[in-house]
PDB file of N, CA and C in Angstrom:
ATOM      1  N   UNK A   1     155.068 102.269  62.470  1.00  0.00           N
ATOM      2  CA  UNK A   1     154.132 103.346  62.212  1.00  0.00           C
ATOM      3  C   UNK A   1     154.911 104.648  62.073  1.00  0.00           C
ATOM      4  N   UNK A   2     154.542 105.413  60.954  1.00  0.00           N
ATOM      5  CA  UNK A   2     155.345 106.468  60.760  1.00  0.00           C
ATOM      6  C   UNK A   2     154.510 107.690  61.563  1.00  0.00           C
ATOM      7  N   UNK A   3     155.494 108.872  62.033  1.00  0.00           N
ATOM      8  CA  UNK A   3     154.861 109.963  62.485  1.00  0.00           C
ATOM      9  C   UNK A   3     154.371 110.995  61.585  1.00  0.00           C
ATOM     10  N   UNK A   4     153.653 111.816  61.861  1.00  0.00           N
ATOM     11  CA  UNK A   4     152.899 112.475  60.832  1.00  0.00           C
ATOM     12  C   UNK A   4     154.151 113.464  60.928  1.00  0.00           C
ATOM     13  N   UNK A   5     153.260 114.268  59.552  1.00  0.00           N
ATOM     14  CA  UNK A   5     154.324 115.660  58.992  1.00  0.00           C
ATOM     15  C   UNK A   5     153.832 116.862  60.126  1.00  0.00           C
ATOM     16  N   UNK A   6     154.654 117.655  60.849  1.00  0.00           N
ATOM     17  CA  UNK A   6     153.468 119.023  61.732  1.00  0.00           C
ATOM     18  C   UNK A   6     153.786 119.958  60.841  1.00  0.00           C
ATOM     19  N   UNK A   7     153.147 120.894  60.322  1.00  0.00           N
ATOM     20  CA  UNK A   7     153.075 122.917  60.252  1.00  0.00           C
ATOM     21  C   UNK A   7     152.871 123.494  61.208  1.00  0.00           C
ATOM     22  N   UNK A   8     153.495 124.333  61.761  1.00  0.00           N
ATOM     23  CA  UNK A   8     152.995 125.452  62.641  1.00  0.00           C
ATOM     24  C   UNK A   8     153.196 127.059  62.250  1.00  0.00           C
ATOM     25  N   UNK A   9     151.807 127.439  62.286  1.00  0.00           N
ATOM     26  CA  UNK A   9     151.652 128.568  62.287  1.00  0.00           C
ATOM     27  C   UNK A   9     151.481 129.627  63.227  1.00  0.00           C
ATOM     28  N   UNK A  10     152.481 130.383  63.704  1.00  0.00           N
ATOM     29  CA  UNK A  10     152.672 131.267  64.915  1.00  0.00           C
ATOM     30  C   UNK A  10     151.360 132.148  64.978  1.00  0.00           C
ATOM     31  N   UNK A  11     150.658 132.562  65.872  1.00  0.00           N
ATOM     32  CA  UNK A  11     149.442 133.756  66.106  1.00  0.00           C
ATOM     33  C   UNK A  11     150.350 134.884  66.139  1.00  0.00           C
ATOM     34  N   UNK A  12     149.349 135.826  65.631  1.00  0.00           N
ATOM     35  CA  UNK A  12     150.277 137.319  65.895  1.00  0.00           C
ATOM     36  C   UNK A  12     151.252 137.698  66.575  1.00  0.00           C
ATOM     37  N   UNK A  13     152.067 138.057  66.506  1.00  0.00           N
ATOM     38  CA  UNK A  13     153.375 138.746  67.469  1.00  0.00           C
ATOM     39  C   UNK A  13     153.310 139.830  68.598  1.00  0.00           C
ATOM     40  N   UNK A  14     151.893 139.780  69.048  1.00  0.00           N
ATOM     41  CA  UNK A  14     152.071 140.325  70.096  1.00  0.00           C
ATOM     42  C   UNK A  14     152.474 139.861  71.263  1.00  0.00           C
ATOM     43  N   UNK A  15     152.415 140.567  72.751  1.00  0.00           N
ATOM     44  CA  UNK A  15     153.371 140.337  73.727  1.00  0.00           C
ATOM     45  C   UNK A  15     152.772 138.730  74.193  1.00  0.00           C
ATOM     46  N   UNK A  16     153.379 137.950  75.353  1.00  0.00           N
ATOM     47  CA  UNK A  16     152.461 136.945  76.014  1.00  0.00           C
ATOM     48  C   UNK A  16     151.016 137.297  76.626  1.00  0.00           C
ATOM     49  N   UNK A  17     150.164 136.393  76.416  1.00  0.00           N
ATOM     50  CA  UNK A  17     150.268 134.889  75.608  1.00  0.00           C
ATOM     51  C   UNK A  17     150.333 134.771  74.256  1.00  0.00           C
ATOM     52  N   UNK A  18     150.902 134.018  73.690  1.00  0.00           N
ATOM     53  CA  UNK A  18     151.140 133.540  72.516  1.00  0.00           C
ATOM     54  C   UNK A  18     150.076 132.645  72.230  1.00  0.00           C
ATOM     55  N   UNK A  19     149.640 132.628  70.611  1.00  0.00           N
ATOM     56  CA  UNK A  19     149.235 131.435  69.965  1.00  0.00           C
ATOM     57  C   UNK A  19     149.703 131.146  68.832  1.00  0.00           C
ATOM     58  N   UNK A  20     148.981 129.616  68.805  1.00  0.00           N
ATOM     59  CA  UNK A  20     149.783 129.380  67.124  1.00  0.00           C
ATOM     60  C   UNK A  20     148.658 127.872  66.971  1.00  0.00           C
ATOM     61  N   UNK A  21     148.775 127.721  65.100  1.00  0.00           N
ATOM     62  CA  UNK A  21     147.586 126.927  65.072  1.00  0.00           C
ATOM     63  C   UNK A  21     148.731 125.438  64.741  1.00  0.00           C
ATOM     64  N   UNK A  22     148.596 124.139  65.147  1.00  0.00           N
ATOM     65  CA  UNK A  22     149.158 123.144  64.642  1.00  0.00           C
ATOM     66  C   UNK A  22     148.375 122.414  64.060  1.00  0.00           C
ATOM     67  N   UNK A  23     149.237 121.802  62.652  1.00  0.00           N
ATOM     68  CA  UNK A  23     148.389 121.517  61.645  1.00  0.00           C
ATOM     69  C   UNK A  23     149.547 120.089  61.582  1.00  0.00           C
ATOM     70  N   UNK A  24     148.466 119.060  61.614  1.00  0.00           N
ATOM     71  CA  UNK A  24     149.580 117.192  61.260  1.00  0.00           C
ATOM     72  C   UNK A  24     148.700 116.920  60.080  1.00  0.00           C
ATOM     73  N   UNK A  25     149.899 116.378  59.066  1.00  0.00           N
ATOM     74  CA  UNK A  25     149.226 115.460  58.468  1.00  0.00           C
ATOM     75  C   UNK A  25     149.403 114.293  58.495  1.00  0.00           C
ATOM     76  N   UNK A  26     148.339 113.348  58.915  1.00  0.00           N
ATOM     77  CA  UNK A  26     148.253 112.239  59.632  1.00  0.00           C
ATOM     78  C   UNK A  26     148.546 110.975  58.059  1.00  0.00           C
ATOM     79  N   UNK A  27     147.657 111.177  57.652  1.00  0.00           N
ATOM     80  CA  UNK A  27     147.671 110.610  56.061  1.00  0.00           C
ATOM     81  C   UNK A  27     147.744 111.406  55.061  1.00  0.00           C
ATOM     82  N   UNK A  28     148.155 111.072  53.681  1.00  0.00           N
ATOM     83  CA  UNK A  28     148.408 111.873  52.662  1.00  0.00           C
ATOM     84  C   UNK A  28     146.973 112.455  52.164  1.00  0.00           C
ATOM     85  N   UNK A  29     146.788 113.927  52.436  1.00  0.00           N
ATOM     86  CA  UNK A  29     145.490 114.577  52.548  1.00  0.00           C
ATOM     87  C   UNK A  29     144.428 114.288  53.529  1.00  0.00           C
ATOM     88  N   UNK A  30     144.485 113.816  54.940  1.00  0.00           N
ATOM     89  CA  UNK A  30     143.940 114.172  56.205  1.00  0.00           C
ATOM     90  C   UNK A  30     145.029 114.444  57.155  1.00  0.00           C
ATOM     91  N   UNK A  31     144.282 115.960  57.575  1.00  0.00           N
ATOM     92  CA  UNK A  31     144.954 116.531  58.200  1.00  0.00           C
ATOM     93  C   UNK A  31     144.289 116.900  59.778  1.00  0.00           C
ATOM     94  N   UNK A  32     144.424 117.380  60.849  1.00  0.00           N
ATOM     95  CA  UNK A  32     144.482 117.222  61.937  1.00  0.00           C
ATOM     96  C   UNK A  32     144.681 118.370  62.395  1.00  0.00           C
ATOM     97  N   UNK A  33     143.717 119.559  62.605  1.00  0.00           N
ATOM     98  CA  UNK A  33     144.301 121.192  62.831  1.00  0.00           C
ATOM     99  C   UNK A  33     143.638 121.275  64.275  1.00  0.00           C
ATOM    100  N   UNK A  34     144.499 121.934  65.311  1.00  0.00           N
ATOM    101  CA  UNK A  34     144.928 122.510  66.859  1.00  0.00           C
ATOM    102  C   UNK A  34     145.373 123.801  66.452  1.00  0.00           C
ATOM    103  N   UNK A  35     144.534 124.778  67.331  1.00  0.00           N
ATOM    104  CA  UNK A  35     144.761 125.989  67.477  1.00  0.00           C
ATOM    105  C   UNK A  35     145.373 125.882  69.252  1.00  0.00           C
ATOM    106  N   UNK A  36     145.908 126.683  69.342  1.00  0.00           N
ATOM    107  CA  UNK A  36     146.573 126.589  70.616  1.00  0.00           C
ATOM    108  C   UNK A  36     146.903 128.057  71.423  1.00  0.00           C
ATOM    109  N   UNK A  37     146.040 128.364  72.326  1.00  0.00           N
ATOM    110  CA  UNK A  37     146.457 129.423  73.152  1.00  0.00           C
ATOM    111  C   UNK A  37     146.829 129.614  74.372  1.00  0.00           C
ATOM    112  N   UNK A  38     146.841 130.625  74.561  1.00  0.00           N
ATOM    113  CA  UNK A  38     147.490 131.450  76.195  1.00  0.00           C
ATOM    114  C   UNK A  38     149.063 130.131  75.957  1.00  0.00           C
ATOM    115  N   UNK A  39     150.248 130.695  75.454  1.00  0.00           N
ATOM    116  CA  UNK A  39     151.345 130.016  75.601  1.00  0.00           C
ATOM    117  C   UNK A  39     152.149 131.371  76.303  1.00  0.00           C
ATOM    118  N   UNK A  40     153.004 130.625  76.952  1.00  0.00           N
ATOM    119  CA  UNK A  40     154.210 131.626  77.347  1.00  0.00           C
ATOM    120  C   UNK A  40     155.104 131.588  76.468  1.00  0.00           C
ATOM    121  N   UNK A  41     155.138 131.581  75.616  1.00  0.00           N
ATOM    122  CA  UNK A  41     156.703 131.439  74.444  1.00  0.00           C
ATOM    123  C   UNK A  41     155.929 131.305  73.140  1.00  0.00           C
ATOM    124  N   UNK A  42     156.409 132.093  72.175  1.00  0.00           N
ATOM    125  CA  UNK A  42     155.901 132.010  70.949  1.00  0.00           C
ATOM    126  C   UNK A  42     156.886 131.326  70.381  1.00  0.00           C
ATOM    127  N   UNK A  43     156.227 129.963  69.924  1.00  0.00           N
ATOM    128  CA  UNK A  43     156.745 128.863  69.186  1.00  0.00           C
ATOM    129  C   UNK A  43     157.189 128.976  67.807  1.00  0.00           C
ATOM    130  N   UNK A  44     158.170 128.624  67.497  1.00  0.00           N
ATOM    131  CA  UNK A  44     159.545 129.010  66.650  1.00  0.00           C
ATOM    132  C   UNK A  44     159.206 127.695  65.865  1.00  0.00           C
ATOM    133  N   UNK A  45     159.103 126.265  66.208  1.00  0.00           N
ATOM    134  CA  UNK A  45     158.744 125.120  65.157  1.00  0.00           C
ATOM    135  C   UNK A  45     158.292 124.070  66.178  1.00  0.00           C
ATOM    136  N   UNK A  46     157.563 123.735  65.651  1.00  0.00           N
ATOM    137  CA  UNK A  46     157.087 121.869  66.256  1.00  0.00           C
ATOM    138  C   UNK A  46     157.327 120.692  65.458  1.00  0.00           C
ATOM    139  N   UNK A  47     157.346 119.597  65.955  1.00  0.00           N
ATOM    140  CA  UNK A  47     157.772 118.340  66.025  1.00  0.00           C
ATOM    141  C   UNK A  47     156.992 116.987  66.298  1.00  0.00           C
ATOM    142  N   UNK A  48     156.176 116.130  65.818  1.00  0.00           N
ATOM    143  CA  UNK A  48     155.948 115.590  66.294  1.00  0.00           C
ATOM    144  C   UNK A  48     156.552 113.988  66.706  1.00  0.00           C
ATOM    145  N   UNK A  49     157.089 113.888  68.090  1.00  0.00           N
ATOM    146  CA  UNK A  49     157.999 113.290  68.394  1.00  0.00           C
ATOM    147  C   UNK A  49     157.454 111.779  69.152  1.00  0.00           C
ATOM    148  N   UNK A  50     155.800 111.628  68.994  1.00  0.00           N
ATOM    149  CA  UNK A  50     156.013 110.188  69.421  1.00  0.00           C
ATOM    150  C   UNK A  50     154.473 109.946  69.399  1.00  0.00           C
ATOM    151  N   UNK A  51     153.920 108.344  69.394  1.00  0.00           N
ATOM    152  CA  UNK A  51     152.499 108.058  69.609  1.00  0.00           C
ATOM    153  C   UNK A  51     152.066 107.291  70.149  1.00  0.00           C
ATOM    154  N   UNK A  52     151.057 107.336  71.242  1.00  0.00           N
ATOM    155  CA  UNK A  52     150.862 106.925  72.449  1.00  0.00           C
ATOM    156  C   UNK A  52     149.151 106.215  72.091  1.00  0.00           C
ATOM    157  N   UNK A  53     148.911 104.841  72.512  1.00  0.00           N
ATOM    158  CA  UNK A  53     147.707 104.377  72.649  1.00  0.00           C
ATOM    159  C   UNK A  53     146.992 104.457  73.799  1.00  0.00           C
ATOM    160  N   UNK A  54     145.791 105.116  73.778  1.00  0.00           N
ATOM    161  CA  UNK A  54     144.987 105.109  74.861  1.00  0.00           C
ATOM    162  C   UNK A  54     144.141 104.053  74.852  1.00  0.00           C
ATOM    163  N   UNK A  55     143.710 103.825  76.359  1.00  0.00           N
ATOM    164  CA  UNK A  55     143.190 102.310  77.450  1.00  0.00           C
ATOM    165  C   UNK A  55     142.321 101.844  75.813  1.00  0.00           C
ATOM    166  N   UNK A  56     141.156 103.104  75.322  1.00  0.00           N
ATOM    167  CA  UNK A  56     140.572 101.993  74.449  1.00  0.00           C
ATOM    168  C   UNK A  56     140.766 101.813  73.212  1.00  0.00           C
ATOM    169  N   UNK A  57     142.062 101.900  72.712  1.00  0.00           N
ATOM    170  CA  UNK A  57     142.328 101.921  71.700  1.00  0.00           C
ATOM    171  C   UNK A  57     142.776 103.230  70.416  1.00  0.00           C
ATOM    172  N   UNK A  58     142.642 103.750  70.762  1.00  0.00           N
ATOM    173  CA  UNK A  58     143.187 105.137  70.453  1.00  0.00           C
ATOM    174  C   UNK A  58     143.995 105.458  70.345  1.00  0.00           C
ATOM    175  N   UNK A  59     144.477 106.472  69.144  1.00  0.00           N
ATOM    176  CA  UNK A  59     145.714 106.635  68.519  1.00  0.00           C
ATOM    177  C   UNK A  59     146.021 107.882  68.873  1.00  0.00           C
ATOM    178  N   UNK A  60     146.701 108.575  70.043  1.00  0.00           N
ATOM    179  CA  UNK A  60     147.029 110.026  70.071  1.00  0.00           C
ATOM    180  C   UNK A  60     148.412 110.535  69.602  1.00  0.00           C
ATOM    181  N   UNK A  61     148.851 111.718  69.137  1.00  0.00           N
ATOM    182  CA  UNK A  61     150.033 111.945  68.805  1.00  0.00           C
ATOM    183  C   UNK A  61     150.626 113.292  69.613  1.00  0.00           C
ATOM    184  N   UNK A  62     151.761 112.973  69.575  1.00  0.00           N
ATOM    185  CA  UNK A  62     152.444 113.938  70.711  1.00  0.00           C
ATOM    186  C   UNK A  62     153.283 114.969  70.406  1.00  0.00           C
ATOM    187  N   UNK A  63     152.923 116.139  69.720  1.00  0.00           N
ATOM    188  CA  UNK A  63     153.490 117.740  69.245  1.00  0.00           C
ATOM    189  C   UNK A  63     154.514 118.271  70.009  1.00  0.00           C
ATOM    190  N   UNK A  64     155.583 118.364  69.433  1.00  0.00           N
ATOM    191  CA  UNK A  64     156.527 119.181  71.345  1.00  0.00           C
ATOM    192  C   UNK A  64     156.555 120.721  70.164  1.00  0.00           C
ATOM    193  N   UNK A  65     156.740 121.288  70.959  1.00  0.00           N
ATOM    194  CA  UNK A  65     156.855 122.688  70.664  1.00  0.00           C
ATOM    195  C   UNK A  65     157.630 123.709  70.800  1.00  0.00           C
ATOM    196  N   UNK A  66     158.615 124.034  69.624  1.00  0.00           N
ATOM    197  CA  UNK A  66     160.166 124.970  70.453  1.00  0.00           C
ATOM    198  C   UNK A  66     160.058 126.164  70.203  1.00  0.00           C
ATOM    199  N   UNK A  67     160.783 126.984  70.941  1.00  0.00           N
ATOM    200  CA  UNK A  67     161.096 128.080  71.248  1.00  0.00           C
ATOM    201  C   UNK A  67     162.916 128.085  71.318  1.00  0.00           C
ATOM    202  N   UNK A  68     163.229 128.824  70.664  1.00  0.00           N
ATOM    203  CA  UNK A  68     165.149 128.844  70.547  1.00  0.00           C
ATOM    204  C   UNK A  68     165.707 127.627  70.738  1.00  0.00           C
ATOM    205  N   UNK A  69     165.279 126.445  69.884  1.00  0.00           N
ATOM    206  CA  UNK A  69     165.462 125.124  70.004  1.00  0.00           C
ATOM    207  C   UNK A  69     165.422 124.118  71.430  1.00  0.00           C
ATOM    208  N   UNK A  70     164.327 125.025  72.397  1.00  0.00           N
ATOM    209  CA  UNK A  70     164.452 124.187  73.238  1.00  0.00           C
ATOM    210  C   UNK A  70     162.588 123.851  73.489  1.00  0.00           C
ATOM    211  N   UNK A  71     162.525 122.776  73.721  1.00  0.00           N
ATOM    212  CA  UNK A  71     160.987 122.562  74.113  1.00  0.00           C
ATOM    213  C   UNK A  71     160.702 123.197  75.155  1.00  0.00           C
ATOM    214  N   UNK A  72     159.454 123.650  75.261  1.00  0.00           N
ATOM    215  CA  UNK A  72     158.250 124.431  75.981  1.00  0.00           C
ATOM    216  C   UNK A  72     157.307 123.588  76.228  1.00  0.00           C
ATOM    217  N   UNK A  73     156.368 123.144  75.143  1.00  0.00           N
ATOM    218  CA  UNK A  73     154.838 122.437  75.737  1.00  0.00           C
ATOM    219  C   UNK A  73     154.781 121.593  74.640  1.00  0.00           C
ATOM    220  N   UNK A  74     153.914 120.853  75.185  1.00  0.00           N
ATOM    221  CA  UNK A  74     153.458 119.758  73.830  1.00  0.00           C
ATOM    222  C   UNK A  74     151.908 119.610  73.865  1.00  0.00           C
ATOM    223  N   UNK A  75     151.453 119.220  72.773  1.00  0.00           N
ATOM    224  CA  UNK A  75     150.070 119.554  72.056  1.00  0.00           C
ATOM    225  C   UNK A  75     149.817 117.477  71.472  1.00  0.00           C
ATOM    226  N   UNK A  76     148.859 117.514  72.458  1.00  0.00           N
ATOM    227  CA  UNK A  76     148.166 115.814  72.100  1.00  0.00           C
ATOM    228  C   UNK A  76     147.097 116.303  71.428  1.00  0.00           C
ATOM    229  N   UNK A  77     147.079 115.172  69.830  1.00  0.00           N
ATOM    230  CA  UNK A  77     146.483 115.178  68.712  1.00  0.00           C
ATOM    231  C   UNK A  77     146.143 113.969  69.180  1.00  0.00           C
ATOM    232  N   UNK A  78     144.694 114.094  69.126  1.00  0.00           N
ATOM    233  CA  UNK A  78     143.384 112.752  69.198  1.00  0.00           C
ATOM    234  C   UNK A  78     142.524 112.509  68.090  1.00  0.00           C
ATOM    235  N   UNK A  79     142.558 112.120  67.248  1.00  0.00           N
ATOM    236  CA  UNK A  79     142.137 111.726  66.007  1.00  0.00           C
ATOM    237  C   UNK A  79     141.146 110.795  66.615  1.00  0.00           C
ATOM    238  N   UNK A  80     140.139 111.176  66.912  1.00  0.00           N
ATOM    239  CA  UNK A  80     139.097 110.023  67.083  1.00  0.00           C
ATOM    240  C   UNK A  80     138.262 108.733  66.742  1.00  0.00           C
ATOM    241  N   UNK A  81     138.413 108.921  65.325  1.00  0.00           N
ATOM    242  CA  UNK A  81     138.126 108.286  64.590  1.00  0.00           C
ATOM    243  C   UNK A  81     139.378 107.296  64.528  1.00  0.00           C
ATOM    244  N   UNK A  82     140.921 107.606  64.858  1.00  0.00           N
ATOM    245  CA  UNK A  82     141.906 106.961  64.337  1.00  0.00           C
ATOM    246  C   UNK A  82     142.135 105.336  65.424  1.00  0.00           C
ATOM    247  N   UNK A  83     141.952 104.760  65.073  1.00  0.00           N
ATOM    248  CA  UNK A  83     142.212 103.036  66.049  1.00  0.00           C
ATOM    249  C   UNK A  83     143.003 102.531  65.333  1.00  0.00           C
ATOM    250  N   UNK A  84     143.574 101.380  65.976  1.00  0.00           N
ATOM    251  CA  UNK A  84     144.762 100.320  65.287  1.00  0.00           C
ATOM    252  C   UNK A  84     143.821  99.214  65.453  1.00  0.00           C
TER     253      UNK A  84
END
């Protein structure tokens, strides 16, 4: 199973908290948009680095999120609709 593509778009540059919206594309033209606030670090690029099945079947995906190339937080994408 391949991992999706992420975009991230940083929220304004003001002081902390930070936001920023994450955008996966899961399939070629469905996409998967997370807005994300109150961060301590305004996120520089994301990644999505792995995918995890939940008890009933469920496909979640796992966003890490950097700041001066080092991870900060990560952002679980639940596609609800998405099952194996």
């Amino acid at each position: 199973m391949r991992l999706p593509k992420v975009a991230l778009s940083p929220g304004q540059a003001g002081g902390p908290p930070y936001s920023a919206t994450v955008e996966a594309m899961i399939w070629p033209g469905v996409r998967e948009r997370v807005n994300v606030r109150l961060l301590a670090r305004r996120p520089e690029s994301a990644c999505c680095n792995r995918c995890e099945r939940l008890p009933d079947g469920r496909l979640t995906y796992v966003v890490t999120l950097y700041n001066r190339g080092q991870p900060f937080a990560s952002v679980y994408l639940d596609a609800g609709w998405l099952r194996s």
